[in-house]
PDB file of N, CA and C in Angstrom:
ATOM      1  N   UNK A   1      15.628   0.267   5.540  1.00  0.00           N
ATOM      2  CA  UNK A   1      16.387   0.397   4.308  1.00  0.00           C
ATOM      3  C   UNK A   1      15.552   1.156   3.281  1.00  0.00           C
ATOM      4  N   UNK A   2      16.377   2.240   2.647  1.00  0.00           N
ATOM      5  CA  UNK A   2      15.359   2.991   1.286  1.00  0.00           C
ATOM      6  C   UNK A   2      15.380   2.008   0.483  1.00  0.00           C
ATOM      7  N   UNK A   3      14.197   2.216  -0.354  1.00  0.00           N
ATOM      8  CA  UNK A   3      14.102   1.533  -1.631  1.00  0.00           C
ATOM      9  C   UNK A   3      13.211   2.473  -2.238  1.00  0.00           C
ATOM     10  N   UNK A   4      14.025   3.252  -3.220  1.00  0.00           N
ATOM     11  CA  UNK A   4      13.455   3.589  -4.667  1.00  0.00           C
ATOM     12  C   UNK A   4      12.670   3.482  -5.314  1.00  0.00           C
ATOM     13  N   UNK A   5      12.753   2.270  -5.573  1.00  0.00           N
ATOM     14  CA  UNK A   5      11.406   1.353  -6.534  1.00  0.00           C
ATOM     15  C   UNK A   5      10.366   1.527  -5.767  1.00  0.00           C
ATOM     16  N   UNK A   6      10.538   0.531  -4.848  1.00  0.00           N
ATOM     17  CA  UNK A   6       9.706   0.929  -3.546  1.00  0.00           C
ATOM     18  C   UNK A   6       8.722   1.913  -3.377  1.00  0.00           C
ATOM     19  N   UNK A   7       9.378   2.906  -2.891  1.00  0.00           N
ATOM     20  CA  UNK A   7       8.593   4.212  -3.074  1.00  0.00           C
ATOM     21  C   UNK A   7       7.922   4.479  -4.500  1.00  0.00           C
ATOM     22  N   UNK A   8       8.727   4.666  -5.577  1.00  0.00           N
ATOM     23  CA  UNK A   8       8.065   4.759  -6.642  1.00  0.00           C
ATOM     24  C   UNK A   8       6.827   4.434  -6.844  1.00  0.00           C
ATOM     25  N   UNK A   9       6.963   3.220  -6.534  1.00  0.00           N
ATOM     26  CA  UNK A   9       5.810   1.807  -7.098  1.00  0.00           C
ATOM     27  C   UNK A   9       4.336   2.507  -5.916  1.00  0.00           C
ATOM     28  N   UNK A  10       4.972   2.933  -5.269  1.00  0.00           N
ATOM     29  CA  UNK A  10       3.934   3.621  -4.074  1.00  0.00           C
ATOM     30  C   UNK A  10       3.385   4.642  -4.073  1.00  0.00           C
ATOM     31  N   UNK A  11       4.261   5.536  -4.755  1.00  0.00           N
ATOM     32  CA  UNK A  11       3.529   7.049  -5.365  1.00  0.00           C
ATOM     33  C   UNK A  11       2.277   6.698  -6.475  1.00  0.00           C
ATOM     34  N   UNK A  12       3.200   5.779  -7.537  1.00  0.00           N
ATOM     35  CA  UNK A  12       2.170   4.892  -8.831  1.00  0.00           C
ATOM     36  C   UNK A  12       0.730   4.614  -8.267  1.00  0.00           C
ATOM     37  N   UNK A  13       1.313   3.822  -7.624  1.00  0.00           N
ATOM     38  CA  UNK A  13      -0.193   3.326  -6.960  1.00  0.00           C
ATOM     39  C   UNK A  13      -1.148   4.621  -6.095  1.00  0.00           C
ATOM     40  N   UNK A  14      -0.828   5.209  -6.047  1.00  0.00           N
ATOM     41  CA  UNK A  14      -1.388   6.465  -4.835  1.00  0.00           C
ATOM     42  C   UNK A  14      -2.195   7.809  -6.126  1.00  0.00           C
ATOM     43  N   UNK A  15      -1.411   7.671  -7.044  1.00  0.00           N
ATOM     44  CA  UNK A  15      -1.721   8.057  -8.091  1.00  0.00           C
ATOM     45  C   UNK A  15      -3.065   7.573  -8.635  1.00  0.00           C
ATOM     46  N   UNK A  16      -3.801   5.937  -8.558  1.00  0.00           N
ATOM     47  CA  UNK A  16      -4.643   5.513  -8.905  1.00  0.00           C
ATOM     48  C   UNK A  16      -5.515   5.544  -7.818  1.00  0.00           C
ATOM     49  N   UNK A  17      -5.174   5.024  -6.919  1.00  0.00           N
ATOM     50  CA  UNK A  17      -5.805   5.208  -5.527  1.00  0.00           C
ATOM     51  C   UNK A  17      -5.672   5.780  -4.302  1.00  0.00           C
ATOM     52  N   UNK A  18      -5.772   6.871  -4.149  1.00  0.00           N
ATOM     53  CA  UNK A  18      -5.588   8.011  -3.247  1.00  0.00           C
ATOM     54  C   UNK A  18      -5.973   7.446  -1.780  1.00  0.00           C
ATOM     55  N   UNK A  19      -6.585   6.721  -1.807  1.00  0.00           N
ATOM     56  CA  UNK A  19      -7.057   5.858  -0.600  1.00  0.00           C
ATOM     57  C   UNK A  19      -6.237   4.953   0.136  1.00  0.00           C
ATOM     58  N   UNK A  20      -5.152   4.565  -0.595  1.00  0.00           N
ATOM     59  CA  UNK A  20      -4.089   3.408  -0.224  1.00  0.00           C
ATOM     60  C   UNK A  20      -2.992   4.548   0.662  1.00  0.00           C
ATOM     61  N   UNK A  21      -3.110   3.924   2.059  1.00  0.00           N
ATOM     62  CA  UNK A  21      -2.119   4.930   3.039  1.00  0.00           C
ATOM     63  C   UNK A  21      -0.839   4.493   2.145  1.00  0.00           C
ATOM     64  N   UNK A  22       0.486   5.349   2.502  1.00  0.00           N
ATOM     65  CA  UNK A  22       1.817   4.564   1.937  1.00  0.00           C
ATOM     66  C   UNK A  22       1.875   4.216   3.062  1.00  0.00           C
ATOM     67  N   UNK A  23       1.637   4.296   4.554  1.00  0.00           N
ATOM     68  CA  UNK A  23       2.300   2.953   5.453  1.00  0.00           C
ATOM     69  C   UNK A  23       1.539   1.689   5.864  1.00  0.00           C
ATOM     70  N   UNK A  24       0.298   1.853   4.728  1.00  0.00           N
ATOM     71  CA  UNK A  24      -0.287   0.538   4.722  1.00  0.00           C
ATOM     72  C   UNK A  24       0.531  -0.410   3.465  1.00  0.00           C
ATOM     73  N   UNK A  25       0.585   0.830   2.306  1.00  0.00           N
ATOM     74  CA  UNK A  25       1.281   0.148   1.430  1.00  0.00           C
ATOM     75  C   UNK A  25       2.707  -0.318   1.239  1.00  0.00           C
ATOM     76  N   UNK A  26       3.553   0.109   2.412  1.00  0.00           N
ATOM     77  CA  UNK A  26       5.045  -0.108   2.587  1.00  0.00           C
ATOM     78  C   UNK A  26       5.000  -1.612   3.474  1.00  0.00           C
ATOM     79  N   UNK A  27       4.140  -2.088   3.825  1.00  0.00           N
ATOM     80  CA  UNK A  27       3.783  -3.515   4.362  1.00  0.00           C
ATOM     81  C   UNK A  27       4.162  -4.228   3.328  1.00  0.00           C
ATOM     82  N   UNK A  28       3.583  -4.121   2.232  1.00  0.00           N
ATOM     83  CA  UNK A  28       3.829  -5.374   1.411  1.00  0.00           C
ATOM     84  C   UNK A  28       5.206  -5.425   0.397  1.00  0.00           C
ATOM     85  N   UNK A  29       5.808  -6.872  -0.104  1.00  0.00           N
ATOM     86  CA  UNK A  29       6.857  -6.349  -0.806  1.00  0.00           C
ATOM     87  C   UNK A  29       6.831  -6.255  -2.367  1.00  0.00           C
ATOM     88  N   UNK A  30       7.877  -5.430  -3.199  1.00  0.00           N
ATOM     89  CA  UNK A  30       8.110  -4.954  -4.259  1.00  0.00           C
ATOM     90  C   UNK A  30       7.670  -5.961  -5.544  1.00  0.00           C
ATOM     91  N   UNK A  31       7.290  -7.265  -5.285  1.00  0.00           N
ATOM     92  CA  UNK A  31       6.484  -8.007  -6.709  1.00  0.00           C
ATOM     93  C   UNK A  31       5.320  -7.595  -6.459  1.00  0.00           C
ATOM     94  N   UNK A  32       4.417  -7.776  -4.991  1.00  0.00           N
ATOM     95  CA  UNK A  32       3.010  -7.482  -5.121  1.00  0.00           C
ATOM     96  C   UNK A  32       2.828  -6.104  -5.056  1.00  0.00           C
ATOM     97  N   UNK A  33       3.093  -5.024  -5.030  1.00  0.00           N
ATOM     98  CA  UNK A  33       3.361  -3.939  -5.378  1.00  0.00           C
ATOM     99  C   UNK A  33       3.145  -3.498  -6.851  1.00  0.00           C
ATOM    100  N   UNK A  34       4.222  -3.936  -7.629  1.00  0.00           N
ATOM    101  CA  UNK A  34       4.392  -4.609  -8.864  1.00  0.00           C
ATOM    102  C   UNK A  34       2.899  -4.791  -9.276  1.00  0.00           C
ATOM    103  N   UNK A  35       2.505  -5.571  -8.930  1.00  0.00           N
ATOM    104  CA  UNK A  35       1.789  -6.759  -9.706  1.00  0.00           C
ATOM    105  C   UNK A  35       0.098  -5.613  -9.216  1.00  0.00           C
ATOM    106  N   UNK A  36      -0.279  -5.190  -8.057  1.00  0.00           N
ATOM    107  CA  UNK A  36      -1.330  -4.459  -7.905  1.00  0.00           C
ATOM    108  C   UNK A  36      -1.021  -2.764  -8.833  1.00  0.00           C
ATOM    109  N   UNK A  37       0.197  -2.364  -8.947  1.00  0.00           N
ATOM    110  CA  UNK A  37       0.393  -0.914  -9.719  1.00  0.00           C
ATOM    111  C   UNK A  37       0.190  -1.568 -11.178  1.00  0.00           C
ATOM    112  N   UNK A  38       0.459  -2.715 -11.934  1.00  0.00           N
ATOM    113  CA  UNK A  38       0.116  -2.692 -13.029  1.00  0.00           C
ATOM    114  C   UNK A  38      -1.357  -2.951 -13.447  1.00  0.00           C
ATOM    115  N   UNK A  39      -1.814  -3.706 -12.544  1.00  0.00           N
ATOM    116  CA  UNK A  39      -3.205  -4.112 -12.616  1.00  0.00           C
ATOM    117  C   UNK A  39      -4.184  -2.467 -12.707  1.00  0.00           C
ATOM    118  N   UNK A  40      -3.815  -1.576 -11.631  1.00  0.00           N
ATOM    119  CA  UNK A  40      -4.652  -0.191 -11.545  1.00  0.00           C
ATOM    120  C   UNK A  40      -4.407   0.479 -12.837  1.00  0.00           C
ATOM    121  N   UNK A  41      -3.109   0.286 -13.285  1.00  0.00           N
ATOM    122  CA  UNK A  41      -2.488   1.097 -14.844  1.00  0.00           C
ATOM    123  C   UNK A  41      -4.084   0.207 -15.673  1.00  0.00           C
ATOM    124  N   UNK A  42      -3.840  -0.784 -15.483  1.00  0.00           N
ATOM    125  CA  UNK A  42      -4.568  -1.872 -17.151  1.00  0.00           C
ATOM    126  C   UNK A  42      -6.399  -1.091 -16.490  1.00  0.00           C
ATOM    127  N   UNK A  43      -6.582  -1.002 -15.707  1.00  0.00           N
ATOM    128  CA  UNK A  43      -8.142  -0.587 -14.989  1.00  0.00           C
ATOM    129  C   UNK A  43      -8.567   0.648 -15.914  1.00  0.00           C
ATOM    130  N   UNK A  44      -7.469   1.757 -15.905  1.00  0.00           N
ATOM    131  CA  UNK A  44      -7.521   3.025 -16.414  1.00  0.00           C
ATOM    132  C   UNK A  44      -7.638   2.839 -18.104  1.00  0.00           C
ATOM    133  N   UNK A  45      -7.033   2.190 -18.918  1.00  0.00           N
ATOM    134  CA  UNK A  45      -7.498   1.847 -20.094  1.00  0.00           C
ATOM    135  C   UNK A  45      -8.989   0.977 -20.522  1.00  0.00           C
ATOM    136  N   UNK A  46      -8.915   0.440 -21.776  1.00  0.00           N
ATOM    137  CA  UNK A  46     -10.380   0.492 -22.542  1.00  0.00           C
ATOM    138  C   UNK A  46     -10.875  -0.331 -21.268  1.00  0.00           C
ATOM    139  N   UNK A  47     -12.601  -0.525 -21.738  1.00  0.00           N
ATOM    140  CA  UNK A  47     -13.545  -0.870 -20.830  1.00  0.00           C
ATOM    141  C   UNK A  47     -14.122  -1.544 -21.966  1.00  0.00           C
ATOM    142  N   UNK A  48     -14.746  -2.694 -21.562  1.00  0.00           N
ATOM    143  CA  UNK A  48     -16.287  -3.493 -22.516  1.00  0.00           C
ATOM    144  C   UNK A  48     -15.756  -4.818 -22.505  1.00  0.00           C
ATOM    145  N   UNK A  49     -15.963  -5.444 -23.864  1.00  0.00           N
ATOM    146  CA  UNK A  49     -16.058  -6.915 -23.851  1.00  0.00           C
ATOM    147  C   UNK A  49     -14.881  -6.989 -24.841  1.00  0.00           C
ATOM    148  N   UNK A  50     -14.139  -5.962 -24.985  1.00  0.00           N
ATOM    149  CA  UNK A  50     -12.316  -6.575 -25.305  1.00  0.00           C
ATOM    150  C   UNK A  50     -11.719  -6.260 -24.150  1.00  0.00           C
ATOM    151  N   UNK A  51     -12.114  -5.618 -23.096  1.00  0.00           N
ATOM    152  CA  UNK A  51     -11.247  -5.378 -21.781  1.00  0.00           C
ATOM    153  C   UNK A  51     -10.811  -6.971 -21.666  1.00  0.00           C
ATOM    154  N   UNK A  52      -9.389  -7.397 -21.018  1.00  0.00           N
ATOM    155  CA  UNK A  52      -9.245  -8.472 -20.190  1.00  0.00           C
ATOM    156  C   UNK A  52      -8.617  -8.279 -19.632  1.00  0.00           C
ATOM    157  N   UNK A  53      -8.525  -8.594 -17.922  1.00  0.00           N
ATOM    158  CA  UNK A  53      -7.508  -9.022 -17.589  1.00  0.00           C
ATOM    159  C   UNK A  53      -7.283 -10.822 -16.982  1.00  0.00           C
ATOM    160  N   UNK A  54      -6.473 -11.348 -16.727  1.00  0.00           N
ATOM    161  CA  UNK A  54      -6.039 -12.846 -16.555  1.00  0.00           C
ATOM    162  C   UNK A  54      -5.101 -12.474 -15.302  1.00  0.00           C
ATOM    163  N   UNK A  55      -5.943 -13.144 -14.126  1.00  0.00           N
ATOM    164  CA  UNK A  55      -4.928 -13.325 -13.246  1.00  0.00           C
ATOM    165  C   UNK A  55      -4.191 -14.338 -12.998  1.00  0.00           C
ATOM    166  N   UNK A  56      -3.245 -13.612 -12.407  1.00  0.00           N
ATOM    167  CA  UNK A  56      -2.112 -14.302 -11.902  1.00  0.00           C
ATOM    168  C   UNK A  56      -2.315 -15.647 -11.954  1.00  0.00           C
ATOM    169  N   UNK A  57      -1.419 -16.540 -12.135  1.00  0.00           N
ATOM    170  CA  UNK A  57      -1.813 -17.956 -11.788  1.00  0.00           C
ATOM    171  C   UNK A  57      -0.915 -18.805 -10.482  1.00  0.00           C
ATOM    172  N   UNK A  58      -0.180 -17.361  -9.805  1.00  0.00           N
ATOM    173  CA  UNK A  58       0.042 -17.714  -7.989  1.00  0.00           C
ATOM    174  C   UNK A  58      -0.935 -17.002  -7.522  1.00  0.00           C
ATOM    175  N   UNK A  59      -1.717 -16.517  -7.899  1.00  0.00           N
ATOM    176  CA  UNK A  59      -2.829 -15.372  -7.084  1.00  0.00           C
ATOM    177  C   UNK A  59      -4.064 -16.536  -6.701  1.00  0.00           C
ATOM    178  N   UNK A  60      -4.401 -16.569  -5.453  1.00  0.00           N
ATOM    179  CA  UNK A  60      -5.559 -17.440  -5.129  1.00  0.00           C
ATOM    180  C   UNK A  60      -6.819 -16.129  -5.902  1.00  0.00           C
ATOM    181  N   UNK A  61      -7.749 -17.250  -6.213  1.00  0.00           N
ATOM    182  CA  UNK A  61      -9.046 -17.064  -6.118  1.00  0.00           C
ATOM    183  C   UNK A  61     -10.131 -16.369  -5.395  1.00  0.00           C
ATOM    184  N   UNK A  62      -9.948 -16.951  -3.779  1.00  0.00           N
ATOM    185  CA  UNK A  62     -10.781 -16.283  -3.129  1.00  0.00           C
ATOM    186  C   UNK A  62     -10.117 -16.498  -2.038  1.00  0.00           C
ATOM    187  N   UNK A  63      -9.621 -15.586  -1.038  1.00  0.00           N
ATOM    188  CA  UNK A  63      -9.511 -15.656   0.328  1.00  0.00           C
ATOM    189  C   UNK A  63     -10.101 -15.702   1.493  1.00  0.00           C
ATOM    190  N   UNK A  64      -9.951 -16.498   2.680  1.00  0.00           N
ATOM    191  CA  UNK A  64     -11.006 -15.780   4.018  1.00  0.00           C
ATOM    192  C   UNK A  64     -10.341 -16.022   4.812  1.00  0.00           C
ATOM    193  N   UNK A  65     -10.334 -15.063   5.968  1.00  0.00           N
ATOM    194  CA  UNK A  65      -9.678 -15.505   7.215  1.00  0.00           C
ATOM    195  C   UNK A  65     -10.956 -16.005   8.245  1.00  0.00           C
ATOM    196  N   UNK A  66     -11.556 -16.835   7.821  1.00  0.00           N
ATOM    197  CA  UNK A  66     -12.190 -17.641   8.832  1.00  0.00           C
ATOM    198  C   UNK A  66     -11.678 -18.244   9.791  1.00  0.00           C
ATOM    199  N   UNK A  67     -12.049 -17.883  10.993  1.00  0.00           N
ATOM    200  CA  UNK A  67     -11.553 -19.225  12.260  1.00  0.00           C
ATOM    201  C   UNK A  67     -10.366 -18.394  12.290  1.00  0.00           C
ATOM    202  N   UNK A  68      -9.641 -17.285  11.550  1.00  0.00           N
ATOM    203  CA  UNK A  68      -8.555 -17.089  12.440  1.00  0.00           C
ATOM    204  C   UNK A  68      -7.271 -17.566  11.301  1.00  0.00           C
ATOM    205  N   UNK A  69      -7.292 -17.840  10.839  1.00  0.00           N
ATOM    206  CA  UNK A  69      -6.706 -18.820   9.398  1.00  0.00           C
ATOM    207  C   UNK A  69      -6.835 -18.173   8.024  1.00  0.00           C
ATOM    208  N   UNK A  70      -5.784 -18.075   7.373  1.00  0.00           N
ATOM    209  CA  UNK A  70      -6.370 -17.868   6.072  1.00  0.00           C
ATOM    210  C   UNK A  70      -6.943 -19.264   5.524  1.00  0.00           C
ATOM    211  N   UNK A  71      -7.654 -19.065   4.389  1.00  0.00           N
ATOM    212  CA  UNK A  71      -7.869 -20.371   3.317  1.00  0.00           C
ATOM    213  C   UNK A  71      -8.018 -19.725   2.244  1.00  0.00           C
ATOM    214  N   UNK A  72      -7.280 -20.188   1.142  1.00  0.00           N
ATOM    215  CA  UNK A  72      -7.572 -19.997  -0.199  1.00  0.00           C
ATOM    216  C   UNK A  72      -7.613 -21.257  -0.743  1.00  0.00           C
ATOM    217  N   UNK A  73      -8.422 -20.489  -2.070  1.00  0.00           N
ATOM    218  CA  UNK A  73      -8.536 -21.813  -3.217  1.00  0.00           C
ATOM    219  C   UNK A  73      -8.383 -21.514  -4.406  1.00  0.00           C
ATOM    220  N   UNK A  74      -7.795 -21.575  -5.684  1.00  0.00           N
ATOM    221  CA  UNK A  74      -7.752 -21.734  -7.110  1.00  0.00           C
ATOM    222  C   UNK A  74      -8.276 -22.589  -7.834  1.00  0.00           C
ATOM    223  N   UNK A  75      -9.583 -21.503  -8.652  1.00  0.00           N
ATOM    224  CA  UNK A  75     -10.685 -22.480  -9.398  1.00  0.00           C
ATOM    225  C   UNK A  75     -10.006 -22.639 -10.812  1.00  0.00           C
TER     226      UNK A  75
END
């Protein structure tokens, strides 16, 4: 199925990071998409000790696929 946004949100991002294949990035769906193209936008503005960003508070902390498994945790 096309999706617009989709693509869009994929050019956006390709725009910041030239490194991100689009058929690595057509894996994931249109919030986390979303949510990594705005984060690269906020990267490109100011820098220092008023920079912030606040993540997500569904976004784990730290991931690992140890053993085969994911595990996350939120500190």
């Amino acid at each position: 199925m096309f999706n617009r946004h989709k693509e869009s949100l994929i050019h956006e991002i390709r725009r910041h990071n030239r490194t991100a294949e689009p058929a690595f990035l057509d894996n994931f769906d249109v919030p986390t998409l979303e949510s990594y193209a705005e984060r690269l936008t906020r990267l490109q503005g100011k820098r220092g000790r008023t920079s912030v960003w606040v993540r997500p508070g569904d976004t784990p902390a730290i991931t690992d696929n140890e053993g085969g498994g994911y595990y996350s945790t939120s500190w």
